[in-house]
Protein backbone atom coordinates (compact mmCIF):
# COMPACT_ATOMS: atom_id res chain seq x y z
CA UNK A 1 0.00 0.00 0.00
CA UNK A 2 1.57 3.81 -0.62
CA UNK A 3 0.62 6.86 1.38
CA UNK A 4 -0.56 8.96 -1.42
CA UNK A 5 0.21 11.89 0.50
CA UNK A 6 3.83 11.41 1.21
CA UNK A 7 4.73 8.57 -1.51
CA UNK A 8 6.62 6.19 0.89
CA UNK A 9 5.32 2.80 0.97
CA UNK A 10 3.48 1.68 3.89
CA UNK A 11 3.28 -2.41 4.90
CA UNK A 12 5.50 -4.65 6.90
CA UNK A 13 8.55 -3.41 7.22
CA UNK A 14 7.98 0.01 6.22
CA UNK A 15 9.20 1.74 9.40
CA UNK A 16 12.78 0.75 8.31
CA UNK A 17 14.67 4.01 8.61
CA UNK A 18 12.28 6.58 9.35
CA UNK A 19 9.80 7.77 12.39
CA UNK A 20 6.58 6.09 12.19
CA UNK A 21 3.24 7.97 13.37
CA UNK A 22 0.87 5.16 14.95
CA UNK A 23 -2.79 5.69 16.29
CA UNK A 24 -3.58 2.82 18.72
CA UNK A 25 -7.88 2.82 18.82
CA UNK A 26 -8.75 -0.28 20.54
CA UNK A 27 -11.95 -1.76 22.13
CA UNK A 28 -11.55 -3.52 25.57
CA UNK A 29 -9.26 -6.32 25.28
CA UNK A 30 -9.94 -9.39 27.93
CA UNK A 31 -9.86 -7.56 31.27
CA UNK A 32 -8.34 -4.65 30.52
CA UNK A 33 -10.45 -1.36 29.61
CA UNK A 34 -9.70 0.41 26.32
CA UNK A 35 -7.25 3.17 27.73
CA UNK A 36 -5.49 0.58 29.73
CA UNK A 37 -5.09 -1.50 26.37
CA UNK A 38 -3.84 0.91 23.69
CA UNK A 39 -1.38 1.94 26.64
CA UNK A 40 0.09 -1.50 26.65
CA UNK A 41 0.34 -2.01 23.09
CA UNK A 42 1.78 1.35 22.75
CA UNK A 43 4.36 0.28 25.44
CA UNK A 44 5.38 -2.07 23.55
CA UNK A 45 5.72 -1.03 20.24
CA UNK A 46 7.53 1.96 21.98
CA UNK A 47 10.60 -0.76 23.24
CA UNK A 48 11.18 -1.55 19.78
CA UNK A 49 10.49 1.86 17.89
CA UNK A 50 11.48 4.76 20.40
CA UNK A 51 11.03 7.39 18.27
CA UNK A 52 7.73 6.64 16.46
CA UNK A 53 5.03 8.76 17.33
CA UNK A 54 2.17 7.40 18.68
CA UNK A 55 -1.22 8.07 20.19
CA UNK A 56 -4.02 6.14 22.19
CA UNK A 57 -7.52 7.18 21.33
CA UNK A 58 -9.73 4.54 23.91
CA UNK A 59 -13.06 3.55 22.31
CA UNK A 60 -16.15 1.81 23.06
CA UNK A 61 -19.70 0.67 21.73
CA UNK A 62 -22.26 1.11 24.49
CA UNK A 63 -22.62 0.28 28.14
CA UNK A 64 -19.30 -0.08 30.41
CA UNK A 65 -17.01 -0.13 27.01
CA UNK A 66 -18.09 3.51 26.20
CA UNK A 67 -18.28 4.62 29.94
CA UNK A 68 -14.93 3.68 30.40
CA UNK A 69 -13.35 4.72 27.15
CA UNK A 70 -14.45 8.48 27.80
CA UNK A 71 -13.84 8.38 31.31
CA UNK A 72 -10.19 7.79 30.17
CA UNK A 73 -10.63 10.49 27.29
CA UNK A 74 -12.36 13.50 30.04
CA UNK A 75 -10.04 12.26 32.57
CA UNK A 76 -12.98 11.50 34.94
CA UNK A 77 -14.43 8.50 37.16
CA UNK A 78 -17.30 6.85 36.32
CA UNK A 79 -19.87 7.66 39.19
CA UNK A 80 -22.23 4.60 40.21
CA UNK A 81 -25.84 5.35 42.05
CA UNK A 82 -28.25 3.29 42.80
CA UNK A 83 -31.88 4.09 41.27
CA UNK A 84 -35.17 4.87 42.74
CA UNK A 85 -38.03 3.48 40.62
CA UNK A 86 -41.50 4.79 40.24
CA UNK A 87 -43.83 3.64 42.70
CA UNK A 88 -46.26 2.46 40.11
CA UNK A 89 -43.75 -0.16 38.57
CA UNK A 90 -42.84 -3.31 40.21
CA UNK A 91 -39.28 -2.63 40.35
CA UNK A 92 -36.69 -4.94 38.56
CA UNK A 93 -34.23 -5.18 42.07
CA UNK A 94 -33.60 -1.97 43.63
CA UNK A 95 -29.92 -3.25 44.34
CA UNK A 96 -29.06 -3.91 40.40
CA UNK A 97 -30.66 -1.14 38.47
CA UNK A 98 -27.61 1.38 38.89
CA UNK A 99 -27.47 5.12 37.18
CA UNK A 100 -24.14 5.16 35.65
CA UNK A 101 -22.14 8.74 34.30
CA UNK A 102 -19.30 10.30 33.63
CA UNK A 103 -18.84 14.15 33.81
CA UNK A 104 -16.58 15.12 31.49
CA UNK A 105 -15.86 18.87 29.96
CA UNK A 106 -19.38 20.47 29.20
CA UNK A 107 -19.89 16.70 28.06
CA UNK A 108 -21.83 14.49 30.21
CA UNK A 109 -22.59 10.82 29.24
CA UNK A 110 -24.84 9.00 31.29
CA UNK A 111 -26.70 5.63 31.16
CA UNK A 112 -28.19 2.54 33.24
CA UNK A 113 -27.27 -0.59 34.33
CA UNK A 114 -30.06 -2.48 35.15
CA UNK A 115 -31.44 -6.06 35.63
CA UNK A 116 -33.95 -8.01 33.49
CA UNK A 117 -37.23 -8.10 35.57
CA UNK A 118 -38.34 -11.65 36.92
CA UNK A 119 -41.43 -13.24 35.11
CA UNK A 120 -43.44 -16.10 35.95
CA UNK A 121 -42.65 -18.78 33.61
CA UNK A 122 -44.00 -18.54 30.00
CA UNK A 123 -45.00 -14.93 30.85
CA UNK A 124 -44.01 -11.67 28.95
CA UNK A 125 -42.71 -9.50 31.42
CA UNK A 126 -41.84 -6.30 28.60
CA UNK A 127 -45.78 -5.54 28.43
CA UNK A 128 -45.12 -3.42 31.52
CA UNK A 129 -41.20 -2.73 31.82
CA UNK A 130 -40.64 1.03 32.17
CA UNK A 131 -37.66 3.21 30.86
CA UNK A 132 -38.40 5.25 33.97
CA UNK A 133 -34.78 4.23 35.62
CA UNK A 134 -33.34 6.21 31.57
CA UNK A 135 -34.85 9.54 32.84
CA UNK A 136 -34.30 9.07 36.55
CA UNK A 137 -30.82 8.88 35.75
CA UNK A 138 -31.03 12.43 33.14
CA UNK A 139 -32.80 14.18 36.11
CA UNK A 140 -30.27 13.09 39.34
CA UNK A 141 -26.95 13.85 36.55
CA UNK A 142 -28.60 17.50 36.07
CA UNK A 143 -29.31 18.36 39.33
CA UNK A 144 -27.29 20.94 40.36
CA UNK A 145 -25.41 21.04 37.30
CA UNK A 146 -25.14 24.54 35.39
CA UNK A 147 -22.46 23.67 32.92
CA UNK A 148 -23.56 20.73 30.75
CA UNK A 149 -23.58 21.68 27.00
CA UNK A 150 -23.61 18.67 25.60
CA UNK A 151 -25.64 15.54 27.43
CA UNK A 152 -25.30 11.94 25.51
CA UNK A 153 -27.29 9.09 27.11
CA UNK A 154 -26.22 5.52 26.46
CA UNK A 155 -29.28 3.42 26.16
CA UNK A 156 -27.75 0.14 26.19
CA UNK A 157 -29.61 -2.68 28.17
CA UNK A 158 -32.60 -0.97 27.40
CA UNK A 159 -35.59 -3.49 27.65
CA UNK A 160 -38.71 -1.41 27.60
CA UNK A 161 -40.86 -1.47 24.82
CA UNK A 162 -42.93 2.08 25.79
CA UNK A 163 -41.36 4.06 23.29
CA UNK A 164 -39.44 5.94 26.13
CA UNK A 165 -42.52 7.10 28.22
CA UNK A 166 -41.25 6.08 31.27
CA UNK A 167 -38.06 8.23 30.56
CA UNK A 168 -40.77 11.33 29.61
CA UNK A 169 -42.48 10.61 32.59
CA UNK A 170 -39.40 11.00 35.04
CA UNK A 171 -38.53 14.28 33.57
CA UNK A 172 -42.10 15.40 34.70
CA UNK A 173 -44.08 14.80 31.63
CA UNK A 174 -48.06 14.70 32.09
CA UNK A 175 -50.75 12.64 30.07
CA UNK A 176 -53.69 11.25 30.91
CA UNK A 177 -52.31 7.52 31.39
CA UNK A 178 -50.06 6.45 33.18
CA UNK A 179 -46.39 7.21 31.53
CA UNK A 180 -44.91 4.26 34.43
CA UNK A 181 -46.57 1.41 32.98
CA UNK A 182 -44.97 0.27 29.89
CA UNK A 183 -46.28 -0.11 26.97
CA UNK A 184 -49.46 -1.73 28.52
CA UNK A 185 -50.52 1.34 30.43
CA UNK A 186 -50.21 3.50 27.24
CA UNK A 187 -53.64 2.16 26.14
CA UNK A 188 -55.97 4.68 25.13
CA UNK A 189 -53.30 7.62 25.61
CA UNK A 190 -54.80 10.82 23.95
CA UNK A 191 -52.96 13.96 25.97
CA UNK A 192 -49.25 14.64 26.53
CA UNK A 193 -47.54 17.42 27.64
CA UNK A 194 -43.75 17.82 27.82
CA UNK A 195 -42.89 20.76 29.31
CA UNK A 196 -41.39 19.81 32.31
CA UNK A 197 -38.47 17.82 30.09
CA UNK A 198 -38.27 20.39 27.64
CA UNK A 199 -37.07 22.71 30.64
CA UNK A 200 -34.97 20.48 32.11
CA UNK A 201 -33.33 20.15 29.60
CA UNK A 202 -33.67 23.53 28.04
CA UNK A 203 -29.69 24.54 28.63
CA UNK A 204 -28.34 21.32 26.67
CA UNK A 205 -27.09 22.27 23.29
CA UNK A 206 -26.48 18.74 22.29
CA UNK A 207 -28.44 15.53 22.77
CA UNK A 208 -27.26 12.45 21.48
CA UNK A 209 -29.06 9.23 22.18
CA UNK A 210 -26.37 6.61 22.12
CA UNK A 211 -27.62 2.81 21.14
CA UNK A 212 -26.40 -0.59 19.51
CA UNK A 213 -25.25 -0.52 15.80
CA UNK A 214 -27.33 -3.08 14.62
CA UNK A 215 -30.50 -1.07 16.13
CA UNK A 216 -29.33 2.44 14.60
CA UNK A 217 -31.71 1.76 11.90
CA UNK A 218 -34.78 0.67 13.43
CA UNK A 219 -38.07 1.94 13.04
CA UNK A 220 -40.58 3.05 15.70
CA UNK A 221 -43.40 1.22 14.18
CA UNK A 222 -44.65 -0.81 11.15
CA UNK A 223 -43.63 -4.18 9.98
CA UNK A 224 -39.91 -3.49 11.24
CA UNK A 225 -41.18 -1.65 14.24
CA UNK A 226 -40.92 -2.33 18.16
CA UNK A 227 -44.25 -4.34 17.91
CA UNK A 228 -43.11 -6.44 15.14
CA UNK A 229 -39.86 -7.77 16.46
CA UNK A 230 -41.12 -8.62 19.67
CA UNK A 231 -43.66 -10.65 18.02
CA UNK A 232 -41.02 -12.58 16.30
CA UNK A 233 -38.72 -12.79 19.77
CA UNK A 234 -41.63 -14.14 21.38
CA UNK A 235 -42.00 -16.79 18.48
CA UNK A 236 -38.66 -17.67 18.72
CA UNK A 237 -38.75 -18.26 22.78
CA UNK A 238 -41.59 -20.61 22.12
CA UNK A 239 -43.90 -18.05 24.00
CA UNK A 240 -47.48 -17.41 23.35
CA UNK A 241 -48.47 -14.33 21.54
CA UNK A 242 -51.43 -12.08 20.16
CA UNK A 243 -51.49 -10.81 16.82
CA UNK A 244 -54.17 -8.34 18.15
CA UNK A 245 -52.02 -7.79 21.13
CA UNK A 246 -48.98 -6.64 18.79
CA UNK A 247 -51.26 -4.64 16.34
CA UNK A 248 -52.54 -2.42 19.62
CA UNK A 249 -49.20 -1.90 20.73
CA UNK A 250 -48.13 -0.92 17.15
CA UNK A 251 -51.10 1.95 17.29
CA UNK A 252 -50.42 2.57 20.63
CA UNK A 253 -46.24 3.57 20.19
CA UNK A 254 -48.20 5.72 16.56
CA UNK A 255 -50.54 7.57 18.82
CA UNK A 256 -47.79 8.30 21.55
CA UNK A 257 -45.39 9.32 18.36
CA UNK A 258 -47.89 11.72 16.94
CA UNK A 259 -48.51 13.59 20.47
CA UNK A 260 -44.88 13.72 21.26
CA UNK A 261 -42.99 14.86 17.80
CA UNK A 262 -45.60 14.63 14.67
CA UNK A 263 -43.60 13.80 11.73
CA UNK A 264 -40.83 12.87 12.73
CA UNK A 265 -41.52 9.41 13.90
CA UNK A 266 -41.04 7.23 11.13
CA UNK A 267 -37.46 8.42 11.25
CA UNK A 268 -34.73 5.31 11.17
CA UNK A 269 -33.42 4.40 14.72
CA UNK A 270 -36.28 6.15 16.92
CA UNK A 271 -37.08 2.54 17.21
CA UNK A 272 -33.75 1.79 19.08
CA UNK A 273 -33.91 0.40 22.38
CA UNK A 274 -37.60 -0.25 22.83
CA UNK A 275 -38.50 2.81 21.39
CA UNK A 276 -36.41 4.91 23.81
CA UNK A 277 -34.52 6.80 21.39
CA UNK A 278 -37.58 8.11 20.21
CA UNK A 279 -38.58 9.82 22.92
CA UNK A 280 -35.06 11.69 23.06
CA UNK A 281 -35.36 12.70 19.84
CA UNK A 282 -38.38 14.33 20.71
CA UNK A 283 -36.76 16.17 22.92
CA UNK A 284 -34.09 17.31 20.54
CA UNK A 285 -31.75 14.62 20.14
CA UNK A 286 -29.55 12.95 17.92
CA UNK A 287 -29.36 9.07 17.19
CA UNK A 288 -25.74 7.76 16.87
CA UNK A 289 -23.60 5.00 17.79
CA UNK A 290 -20.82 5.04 20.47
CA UNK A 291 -18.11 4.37 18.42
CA UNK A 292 -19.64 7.31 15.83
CA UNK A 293 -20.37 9.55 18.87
CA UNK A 294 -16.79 9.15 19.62
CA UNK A 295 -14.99 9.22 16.40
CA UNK A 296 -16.53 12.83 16.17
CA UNK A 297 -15.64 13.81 19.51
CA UNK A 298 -11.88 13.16 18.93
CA UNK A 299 -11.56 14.20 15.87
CA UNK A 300 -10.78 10.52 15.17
CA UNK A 301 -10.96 11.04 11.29
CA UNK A 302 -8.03 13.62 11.42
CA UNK A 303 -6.13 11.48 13.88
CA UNK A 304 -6.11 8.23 11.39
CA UNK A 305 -5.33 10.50 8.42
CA UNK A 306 -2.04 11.80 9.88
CA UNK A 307 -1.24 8.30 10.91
CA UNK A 308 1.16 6.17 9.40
CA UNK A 309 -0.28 3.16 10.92
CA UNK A 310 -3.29 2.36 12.80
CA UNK A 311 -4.23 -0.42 15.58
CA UNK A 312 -7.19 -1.66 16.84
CA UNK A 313 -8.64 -4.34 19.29
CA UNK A 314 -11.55 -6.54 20.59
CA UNK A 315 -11.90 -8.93 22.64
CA UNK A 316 -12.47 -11.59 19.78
CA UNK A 317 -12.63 -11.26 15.82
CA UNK A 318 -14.37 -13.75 14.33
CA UNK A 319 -17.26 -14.18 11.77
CA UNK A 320 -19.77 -13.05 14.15
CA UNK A 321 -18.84 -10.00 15.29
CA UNK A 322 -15.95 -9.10 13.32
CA UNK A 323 -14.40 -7.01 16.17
CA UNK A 324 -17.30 -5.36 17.12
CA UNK A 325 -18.70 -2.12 16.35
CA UNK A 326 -15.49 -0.42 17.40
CA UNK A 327 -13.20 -2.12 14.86
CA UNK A 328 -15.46 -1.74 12.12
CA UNK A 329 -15.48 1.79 12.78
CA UNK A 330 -11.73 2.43 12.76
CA UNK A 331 -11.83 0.30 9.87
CA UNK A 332 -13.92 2.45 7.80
CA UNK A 333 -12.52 5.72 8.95
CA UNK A 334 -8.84 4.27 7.90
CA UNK A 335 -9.96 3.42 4.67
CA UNK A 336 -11.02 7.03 3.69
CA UNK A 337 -7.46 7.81 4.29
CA UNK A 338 -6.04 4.73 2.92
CA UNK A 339 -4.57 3.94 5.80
CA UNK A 340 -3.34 0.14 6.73
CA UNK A 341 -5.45 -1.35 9.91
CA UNK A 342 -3.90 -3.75 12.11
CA UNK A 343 -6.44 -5.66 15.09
CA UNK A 344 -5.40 -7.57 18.07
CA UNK A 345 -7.96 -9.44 19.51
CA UNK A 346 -8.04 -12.22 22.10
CA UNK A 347 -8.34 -14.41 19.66
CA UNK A 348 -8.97 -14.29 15.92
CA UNK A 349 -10.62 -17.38 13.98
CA UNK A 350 -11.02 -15.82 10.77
CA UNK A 351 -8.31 -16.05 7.59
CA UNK A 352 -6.50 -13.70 6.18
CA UNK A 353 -7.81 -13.56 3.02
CA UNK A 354 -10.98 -13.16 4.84
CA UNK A 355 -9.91 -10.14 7.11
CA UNK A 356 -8.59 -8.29 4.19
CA UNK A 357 -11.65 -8.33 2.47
CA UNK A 358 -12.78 -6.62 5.76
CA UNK A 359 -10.25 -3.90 5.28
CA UNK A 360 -7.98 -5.16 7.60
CA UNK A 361 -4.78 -5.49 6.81
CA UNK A 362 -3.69 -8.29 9.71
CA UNK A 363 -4.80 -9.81 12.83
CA UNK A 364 -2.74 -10.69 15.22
CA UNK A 365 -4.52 -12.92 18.30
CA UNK A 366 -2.85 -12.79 21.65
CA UNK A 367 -3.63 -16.54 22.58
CA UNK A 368 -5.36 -19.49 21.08
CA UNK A 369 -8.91 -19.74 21.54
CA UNK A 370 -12.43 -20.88 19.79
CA UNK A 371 -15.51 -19.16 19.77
CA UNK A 372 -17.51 -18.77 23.43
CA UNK A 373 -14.33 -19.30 25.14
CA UNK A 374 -13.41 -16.66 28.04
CA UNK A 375 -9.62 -15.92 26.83
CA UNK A 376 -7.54 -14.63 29.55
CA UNK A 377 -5.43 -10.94 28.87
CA UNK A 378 -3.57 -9.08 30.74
CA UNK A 379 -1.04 -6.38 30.26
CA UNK A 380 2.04 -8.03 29.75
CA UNK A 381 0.73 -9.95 27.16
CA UNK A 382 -0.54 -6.59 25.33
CA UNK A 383 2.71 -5.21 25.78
CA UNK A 384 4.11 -8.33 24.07
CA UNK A 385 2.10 -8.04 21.41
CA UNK A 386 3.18 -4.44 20.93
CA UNK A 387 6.57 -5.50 20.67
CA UNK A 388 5.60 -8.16 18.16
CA UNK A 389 3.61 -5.72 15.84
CA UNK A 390 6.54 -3.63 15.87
CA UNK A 391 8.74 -5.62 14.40
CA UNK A 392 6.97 -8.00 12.12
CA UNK A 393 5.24 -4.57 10.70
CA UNK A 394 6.93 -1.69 11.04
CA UNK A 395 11.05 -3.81 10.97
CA UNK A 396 11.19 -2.60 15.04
């Protein structure tokens, strides 16, 4: 591969004879967080190339990944509360539904880490789960707070399918159901007023609702819609369900959309997360991915385009997954600047051939391992693998 820019080739070997600049952008890696990762590679590439210039950008999808990776970025701890759900909803377990943020520079990112609520067997216990604990966790990271500008809220682990009225409802808004009761005590719904949120909220210039890749496309309602997929989930768990039950629920989420944010519902990915991106969005937000959210918080683009070189890591990269959202990403922003990729994972079961046609130029797998095995890494073996990148690419 050449660096159109400068001319000099760039592949194994390369590095003979001249500085390299490398961007380290990885995932978490076994036990270690993203920061703590890309440190330890970049350790060890350093012991072989000492006068390479490199940089560690820490990323992350969604839940702890992207707590952690801009806790490392803002230089600030990720704060753990415990949550205090509505009285009207049968909580999930007081002692596992945790708020979750990190305040960073006029940036906060918050999100919830919560349990999957017990059902009786061959029960469906999303009729009434509540996003309540999503906006319980906005209000308590506000309060107080006068210098938030920008607000994202990771809705990871999301299980309510209310369309985010339980969120609405903990930011004080009114209608003339309950908001509390999932999607089952939406019925009939024909008044809502969001004015409380909309002033809670009214000094954020930015909100992004953060949720899974392969949901950053889904619709609120419709054949592809909330309704929909949980009819076919339900299929597929061998549980019973109502065609009737899923075509009120589908009018239900249409008549909430319409009260909320007319014309604007049918957008892609306000179907994320049971719905609960929706109800952001109608309250001003954005829909993106973690690893988007922060690519363009970094500056990520630029980064990778000065680079010479540019590593990434997951935990595993295989057929499945591929790396994860996170590789994919620094994949795809590398390959605007034709820029060489190089992953470490835990472990990799997946040819070369096959990763190039991925855009990755190697793999490199810290141990031996199969598919839904737990592979042990720690930091010496990062910083190992450093040292082995190094030389077998860049001649350190």
């Amino acid at each position: 591969m050449t660096d159109p820019a400068a001319g000099d080739p760039i592949g194994p070997t390369a590095g003979r004879g001249r500085p390299l600049r490398v961007a380290f952008v990885p995932d978490r890696i076994g036990g270690l967080s993203a920061a703590e990762a890309g440190t330890a590679l970049a350790t060890g590439w350093r012991s072989r190339r000492p006068d390479d210039e490199l940089v560690v950008v820490p990323f992350g999808a969604s839940g702890a990944g992207l707590l952690d990776a801009y806790a490392a970025l803002a230089q600030a701890p990720v704060s753990v509360a415990s949550a205090v759900p509505s009285p009207a909803v049968d909580p999930v377990s007081t002692e596992s539904t945790l708020l979750l943020e990190v305040a960073g520079p006029e940036t906060l990112l918050v999100g919830v880490d919560a349990a999957p609520r017990a059902a009786l067997p061959g029960a469906d216990p999303s009729r009434d789960a509540s996003s309540w604990a999503w906006g319980e966790a906005i209000a308590r990271a506000l309060t107080g707070r006068t210098d938030v500008r920008h607000l994202v809220v990771d809705l990871a682990g999301g299980g309510a399918r209310d369309g985010g009225a339980g969120l609405l409802g903990a930011l004080g808004a009114t209608a003339d159901v309950p908001l509390d009761r999932g999607i089952a005590g939406l019925t009939g719904i024909t008044a809502l007023d969001l004015t409380a949120p909309r002033d809670a909220l009214a000094g954020i210039e930015q909100l992004v609702a953060v949720v899974p890749a392969d949901q950053a496309d889904r619709p609120l309602f419709g054949l592809r819609g909330i309704a929909s997929l949980h009819g076919v989930a339900l299929r597929e768990q061998g549980l019973p369900w109502d065609p009737a039950d899923l075509l009120a629920a589908d009018a239900t989420l249409q008549r909430l959309a319409g009260l909320a944010s007319p014309g604007r519902a049918d957008a892609a990915g306000l179907g994320a997360c049971g719905g609960v991106a929706y109800a952001l969005a109608a309250l001003g937000a954005s829909v993106s991915t973690g690893p988007a959210w922060l690519a363009e918080l970094t500056g990520l683009e630029e980064t990778l385009a000065a680079a010479d070189v540019v590593v990434t890591g997951s935990g595993a990269y295989d057929f499945a997954h591929r790396g994860g959202e996170t590789v994919e990403t620094v994949v795809g922003l590398a390959g605007r600047a034709m820029r060489p990729v190089i992953a470490v994972a835990g472990y990799v079961t997946i040819s070369s051939r096959e990763m190039r046609a991925y855009g990755l130029d190697a793999a490199y797998a810290v141990h031996a391992g199969v598919p839904g095995e737990t592979v042990s890494v720690d930091r010496a073996d990062l910083e190992e693998m450093g040292r082995r990148v190094a030389r077998t690419w860049a001649g350190g």
